[in-house]
PDB file of N, CA and C in Angstrom:
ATOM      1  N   UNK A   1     -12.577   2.537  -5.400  1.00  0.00           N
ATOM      2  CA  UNK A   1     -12.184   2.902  -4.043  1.00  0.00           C
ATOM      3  C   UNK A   1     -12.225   1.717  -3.074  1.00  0.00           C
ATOM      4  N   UNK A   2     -13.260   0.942  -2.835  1.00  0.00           N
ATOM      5  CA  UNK A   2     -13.310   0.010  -2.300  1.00  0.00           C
ATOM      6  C   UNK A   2     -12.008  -1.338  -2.605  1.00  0.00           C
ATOM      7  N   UNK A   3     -11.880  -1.405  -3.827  1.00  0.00           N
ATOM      8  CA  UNK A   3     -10.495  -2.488  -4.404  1.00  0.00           C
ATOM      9  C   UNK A   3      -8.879  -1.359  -3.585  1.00  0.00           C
ATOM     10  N   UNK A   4      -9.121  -0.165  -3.650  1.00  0.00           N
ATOM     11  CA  UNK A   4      -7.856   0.403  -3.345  1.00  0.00           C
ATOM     12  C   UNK A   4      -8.312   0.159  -1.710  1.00  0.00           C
ATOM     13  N   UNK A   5      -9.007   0.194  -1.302  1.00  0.00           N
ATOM     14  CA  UNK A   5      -9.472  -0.045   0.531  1.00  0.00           C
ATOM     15  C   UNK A   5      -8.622  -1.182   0.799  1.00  0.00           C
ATOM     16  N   UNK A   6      -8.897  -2.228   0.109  1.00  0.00           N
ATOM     17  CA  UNK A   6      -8.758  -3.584   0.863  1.00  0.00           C
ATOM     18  C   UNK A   6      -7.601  -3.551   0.229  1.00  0.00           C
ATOM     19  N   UNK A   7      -6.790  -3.183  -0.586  1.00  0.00           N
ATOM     20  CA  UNK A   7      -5.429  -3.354  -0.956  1.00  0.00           C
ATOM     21  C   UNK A   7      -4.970  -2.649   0.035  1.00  0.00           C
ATOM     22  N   UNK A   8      -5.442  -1.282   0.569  1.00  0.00           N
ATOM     23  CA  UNK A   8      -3.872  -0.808   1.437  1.00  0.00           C
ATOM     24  C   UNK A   8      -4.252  -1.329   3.231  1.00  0.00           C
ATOM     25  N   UNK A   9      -5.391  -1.940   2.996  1.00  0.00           N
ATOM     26  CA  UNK A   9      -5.626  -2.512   4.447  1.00  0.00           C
ATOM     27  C   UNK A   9      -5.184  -3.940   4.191  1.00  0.00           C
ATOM     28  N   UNK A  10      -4.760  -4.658   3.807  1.00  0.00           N
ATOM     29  CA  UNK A  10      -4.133  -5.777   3.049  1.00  0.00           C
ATOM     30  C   UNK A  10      -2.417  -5.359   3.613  1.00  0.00           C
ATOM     31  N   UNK A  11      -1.866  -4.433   3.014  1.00  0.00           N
ATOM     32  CA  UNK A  11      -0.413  -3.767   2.879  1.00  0.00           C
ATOM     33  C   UNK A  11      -0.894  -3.214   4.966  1.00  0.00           C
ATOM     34  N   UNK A  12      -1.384  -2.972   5.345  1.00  0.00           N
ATOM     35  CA  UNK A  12      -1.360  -2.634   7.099  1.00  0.00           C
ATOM     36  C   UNK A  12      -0.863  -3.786   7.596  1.00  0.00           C
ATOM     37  N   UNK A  13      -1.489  -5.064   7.086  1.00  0.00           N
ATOM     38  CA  UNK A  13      -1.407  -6.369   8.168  1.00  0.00           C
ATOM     39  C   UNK A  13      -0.118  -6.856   7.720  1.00  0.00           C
ATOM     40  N   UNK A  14       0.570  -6.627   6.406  1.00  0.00           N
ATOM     41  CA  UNK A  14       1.460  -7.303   5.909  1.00  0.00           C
ATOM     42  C   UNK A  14       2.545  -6.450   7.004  1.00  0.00           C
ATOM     43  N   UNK A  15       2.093  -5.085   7.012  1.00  0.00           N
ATOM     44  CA  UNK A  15       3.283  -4.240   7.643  1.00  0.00           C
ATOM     45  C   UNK A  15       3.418  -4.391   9.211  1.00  0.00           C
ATOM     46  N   UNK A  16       2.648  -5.046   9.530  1.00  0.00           N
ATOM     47  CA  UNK A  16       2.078  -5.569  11.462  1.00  0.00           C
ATOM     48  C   UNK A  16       3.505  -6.671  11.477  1.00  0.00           C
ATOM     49  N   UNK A  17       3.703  -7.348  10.283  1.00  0.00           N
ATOM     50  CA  UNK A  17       4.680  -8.451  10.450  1.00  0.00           C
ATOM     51  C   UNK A  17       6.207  -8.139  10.090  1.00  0.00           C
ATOM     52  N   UNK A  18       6.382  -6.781   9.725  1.00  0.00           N
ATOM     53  CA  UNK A  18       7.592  -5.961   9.634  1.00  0.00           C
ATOM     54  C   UNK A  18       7.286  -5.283   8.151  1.00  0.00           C
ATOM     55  N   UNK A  19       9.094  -5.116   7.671  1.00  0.00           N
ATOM     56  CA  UNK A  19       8.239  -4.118   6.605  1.00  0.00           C
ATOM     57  C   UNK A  19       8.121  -4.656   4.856  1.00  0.00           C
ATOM     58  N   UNK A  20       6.817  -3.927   4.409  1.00  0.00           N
ATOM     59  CA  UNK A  20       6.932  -4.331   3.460  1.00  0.00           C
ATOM     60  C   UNK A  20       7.705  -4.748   2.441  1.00  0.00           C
ATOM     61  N   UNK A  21       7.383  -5.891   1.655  1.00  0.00           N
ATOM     62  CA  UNK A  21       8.604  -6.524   0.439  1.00  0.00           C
ATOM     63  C   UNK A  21       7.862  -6.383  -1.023  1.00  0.00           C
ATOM     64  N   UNK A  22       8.763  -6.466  -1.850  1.00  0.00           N
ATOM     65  CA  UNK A  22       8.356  -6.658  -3.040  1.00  0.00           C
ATOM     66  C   UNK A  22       7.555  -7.952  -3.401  1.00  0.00           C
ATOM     67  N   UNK A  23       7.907  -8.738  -2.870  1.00  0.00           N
ATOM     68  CA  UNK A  23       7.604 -10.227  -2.958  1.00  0.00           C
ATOM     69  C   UNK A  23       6.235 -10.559  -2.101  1.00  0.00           C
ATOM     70  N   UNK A  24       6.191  -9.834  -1.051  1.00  0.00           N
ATOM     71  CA  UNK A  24       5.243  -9.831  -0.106  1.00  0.00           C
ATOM     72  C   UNK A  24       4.059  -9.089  -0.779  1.00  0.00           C
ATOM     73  N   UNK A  25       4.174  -8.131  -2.008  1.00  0.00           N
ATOM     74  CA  UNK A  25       3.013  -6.969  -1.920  1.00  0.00           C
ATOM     75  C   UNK A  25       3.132  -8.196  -3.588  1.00  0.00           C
ATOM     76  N   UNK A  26       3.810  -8.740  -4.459  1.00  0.00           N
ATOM     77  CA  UNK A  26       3.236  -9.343  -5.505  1.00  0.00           C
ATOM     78  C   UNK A  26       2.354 -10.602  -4.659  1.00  0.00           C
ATOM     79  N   UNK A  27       2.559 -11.427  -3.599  1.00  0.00           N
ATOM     80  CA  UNK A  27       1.812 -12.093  -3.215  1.00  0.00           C
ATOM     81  C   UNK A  27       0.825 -12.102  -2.829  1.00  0.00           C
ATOM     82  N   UNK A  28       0.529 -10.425  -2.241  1.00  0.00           N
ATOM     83  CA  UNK A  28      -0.949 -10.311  -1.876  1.00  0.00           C
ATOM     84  C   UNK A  28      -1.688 -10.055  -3.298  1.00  0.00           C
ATOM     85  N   UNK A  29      -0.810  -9.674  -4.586  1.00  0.00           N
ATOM     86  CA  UNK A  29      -1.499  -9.137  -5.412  1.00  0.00           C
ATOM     87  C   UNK A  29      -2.169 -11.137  -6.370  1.00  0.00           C
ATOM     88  N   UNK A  30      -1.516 -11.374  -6.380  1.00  0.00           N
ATOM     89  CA  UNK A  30      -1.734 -12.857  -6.384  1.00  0.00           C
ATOM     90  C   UNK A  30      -3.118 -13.686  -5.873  1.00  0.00           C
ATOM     91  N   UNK A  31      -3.007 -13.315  -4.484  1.00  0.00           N
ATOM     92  CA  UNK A  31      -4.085 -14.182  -3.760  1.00  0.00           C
ATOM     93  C   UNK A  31      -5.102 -13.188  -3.733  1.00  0.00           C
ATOM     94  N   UNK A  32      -5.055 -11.603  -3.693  1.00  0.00           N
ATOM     95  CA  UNK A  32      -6.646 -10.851  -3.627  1.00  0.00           C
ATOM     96  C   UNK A  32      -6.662 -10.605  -4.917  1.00  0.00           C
ATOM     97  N   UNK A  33      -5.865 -10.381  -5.694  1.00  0.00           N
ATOM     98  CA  UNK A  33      -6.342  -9.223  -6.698  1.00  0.00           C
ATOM     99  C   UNK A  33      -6.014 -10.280  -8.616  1.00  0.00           C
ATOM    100  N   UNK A  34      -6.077 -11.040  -8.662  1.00  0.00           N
ATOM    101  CA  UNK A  34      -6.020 -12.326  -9.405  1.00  0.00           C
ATOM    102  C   UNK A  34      -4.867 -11.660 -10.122  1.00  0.00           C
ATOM    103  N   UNK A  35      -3.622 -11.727  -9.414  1.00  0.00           N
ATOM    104  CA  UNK A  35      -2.037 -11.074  -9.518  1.00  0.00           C
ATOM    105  C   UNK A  35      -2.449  -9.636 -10.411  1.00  0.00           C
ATOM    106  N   UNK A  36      -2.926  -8.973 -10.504  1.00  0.00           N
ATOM    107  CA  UNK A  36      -3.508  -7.789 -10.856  1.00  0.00           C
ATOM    108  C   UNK A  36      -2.338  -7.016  -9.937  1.00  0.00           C
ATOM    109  N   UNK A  37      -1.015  -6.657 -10.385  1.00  0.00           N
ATOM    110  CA  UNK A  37       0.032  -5.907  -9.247  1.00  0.00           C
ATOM    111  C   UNK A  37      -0.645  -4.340  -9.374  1.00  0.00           C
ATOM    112  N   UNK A  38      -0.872  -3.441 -10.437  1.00  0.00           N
ATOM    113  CA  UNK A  38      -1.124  -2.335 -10.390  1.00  0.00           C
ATOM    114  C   UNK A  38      -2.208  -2.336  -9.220  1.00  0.00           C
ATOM    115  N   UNK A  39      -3.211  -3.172  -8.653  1.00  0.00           N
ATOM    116  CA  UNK A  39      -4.834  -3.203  -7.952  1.00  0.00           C
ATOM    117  C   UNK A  39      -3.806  -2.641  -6.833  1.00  0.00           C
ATOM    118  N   UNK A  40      -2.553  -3.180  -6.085  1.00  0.00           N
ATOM    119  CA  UNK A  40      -2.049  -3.332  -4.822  1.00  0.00           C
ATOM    120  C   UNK A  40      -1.075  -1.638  -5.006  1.00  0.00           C
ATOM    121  N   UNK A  41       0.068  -1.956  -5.649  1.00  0.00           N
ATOM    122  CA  UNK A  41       1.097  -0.852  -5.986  1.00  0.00           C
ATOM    123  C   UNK A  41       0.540   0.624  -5.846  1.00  0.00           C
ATOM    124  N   UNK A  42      -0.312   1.048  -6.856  1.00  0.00           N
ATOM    125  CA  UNK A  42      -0.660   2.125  -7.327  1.00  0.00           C
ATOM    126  C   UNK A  42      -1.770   2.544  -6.127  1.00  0.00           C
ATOM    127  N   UNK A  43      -2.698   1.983  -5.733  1.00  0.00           N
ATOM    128  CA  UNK A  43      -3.170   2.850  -4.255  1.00  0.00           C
ATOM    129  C   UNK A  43      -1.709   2.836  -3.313  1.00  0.00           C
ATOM    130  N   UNK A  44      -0.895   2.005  -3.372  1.00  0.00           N
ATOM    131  CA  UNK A  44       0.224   1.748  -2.425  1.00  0.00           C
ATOM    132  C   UNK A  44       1.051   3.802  -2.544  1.00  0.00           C
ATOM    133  N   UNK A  45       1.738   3.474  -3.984  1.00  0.00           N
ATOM    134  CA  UNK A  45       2.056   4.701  -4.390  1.00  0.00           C
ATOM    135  C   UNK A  45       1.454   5.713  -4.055  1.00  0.00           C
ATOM    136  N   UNK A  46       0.150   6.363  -4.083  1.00  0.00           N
ATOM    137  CA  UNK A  46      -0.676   7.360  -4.070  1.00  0.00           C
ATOM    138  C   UNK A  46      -1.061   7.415  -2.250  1.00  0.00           C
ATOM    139  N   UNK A  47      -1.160   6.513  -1.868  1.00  0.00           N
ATOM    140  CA  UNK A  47      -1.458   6.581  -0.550  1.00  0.00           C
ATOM    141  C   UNK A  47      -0.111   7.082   0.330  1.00  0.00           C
ATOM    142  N   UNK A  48       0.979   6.643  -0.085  1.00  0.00           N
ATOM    143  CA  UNK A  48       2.512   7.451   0.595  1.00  0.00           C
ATOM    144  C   UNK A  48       2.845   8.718   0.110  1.00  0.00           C
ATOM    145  N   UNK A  49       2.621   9.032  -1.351  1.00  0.00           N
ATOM    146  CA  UNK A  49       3.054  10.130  -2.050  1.00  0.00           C
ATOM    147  C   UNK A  49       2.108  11.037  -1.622  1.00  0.00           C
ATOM    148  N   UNK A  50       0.894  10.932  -1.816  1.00  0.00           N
ATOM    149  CA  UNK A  50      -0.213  11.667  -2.558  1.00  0.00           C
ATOM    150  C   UNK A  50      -0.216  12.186  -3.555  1.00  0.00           C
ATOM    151  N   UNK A  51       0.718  11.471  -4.784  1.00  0.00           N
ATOM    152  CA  UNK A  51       0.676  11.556  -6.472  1.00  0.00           C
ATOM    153  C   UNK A  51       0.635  10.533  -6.657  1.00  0.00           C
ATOM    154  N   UNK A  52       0.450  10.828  -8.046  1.00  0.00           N
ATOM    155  CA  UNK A  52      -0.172   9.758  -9.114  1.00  0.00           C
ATOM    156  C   UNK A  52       1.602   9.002  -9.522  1.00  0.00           C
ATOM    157  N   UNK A  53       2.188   9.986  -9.827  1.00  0.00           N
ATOM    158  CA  UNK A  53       3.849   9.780 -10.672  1.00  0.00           C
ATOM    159  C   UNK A  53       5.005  10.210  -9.093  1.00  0.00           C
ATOM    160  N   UNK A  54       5.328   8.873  -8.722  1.00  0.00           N
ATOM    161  CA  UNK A  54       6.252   9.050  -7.720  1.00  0.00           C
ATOM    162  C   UNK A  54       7.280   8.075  -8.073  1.00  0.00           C
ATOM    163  N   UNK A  55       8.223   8.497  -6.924  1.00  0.00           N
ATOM    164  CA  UNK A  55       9.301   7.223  -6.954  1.00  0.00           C
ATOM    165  C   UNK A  55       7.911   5.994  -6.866  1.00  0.00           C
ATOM    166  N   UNK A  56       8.705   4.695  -6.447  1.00  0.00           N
ATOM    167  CA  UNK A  56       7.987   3.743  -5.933  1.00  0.00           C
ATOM    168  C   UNK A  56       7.403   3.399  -4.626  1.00  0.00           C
ATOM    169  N   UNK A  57       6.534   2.450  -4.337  1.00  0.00           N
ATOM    170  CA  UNK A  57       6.326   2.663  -2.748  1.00  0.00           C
ATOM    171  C   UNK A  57       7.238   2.492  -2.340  1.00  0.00           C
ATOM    172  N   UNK A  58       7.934   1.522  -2.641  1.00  0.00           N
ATOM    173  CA  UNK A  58       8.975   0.349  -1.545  1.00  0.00           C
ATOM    174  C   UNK A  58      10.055   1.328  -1.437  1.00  0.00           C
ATOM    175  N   UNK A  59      10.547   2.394  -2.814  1.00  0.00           N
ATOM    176  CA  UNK A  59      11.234   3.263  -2.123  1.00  0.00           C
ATOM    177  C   UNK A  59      10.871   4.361  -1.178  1.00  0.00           C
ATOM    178  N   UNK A  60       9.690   4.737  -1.352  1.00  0.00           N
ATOM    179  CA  UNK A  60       9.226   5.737  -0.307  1.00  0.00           C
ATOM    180  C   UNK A  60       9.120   5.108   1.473  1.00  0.00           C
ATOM    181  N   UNK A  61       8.628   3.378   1.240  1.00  0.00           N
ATOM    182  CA  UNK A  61       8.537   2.857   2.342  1.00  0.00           C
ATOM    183  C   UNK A  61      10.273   2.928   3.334  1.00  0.00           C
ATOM    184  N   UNK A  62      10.914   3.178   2.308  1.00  0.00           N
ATOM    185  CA  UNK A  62      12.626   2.878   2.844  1.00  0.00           C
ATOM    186  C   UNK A  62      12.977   4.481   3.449  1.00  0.00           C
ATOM    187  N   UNK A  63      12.385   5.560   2.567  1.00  0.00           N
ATOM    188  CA  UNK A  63      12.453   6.821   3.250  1.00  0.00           C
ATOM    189  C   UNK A  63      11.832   7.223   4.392  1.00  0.00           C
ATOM    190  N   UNK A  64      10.200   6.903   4.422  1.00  0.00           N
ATOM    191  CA  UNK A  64      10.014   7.628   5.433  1.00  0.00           C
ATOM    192  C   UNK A  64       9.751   6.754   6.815  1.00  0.00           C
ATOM    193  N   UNK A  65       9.915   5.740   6.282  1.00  0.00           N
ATOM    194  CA  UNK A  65       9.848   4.772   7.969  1.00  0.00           C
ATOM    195  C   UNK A  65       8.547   4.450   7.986  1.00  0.00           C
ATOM    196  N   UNK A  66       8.353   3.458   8.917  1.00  0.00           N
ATOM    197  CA  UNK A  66       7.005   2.422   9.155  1.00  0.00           C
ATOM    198  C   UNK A  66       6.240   3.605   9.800  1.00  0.00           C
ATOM    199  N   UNK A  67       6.195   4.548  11.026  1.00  0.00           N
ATOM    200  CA  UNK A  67       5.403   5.106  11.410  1.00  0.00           C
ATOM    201  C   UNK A  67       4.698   6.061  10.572  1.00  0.00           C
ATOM    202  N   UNK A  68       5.421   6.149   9.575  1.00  0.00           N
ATOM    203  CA  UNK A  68       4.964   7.171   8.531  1.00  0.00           C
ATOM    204  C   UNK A  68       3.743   6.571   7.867  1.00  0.00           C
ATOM    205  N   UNK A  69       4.632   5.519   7.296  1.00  0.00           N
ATOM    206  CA  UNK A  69       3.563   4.721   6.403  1.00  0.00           C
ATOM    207  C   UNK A  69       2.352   4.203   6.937  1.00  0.00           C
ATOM    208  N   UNK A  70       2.461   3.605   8.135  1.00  0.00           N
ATOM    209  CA  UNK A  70       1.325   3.351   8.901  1.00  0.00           C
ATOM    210  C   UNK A  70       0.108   4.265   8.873  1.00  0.00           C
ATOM    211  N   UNK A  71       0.465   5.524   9.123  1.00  0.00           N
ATOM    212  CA  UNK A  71      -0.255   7.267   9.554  1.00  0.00           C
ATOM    213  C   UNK A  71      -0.596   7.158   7.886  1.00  0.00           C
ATOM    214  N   UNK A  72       0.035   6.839   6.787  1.00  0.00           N
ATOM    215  CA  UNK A  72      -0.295   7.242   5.474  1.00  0.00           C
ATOM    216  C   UNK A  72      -1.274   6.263   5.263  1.00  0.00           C
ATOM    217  N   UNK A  73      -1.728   4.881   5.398  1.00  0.00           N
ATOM    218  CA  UNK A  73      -2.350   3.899   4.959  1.00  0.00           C
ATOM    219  C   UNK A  73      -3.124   4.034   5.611  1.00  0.00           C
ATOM    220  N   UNK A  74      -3.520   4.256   7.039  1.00  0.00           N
ATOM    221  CA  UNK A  74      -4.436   4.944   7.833  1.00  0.00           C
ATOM    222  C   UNK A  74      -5.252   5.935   7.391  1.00  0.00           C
ATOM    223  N   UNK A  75      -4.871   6.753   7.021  1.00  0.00           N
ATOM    224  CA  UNK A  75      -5.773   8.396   6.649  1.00  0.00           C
ATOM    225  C   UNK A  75      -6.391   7.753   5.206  1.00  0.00           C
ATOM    226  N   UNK A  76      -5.873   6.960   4.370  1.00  0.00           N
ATOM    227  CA  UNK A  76      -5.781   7.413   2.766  1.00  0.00           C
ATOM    228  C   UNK A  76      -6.589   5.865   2.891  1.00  0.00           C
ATOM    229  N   UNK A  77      -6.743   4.801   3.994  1.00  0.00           N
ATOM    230  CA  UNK A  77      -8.127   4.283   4.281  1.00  0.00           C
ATOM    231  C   UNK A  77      -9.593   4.766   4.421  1.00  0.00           C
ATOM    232  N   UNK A  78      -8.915   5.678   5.495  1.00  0.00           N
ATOM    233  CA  UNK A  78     -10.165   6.570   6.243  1.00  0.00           C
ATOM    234  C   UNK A  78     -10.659   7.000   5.110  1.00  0.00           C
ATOM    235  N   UNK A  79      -9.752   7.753   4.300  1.00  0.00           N
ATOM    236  CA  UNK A  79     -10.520   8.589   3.293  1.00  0.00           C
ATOM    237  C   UNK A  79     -11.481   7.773   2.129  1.00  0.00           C
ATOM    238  N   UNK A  80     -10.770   6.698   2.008  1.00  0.00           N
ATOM    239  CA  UNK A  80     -11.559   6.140   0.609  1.00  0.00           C
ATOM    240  C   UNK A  80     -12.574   4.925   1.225  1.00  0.00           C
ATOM    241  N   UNK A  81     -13.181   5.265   2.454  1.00  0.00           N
ATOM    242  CA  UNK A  81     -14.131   4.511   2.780  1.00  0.00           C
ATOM    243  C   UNK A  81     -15.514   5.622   3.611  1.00  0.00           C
ATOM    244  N   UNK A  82     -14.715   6.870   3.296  1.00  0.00           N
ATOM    245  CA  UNK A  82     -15.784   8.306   3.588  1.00  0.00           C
ATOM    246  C   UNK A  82     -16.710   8.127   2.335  1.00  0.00           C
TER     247      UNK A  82
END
């Protein structure tokens, strides 16, 4: 919980600078997560969906818009630091 914390609070600041990239979320996976992409993706996935088996983030990020995602990485923080 704590590795999925700092990954989707990681994916907040990236999203402060517009919206997330593919390239942008392998780079954070790179420099925090010793390129470990599932550490970043998969809380990414689960934190927009709330499933395990979804499209992808980056496509969900294209559906529901930044305010969404914001409100999703927000709560699904909150939660995994309760």
């Amino acid at each position: 919980p704590e590795d999925a914390a700092r990954a989707l609070s990681l994916c907040l600041v990236l999203l402060d600078g517009g919206t997330l990239t593919k390239e942008q979320l392998d780079a954070l996976a790179t420099q925090h997560f010793d390129g470990q992409k599932g550490r970043v993706f998969w809380p990414l996935r689960v934190a927009l969906s709330g499933l395990r088996a979804s499209a992808g983030p980056l496509d969900i990020v294209a559906v529901i818009g930044e305010d969404k995602v914001r409100r999703r990485l927000e709560h699904a923080i909150e939660l995994l630091q309760s």
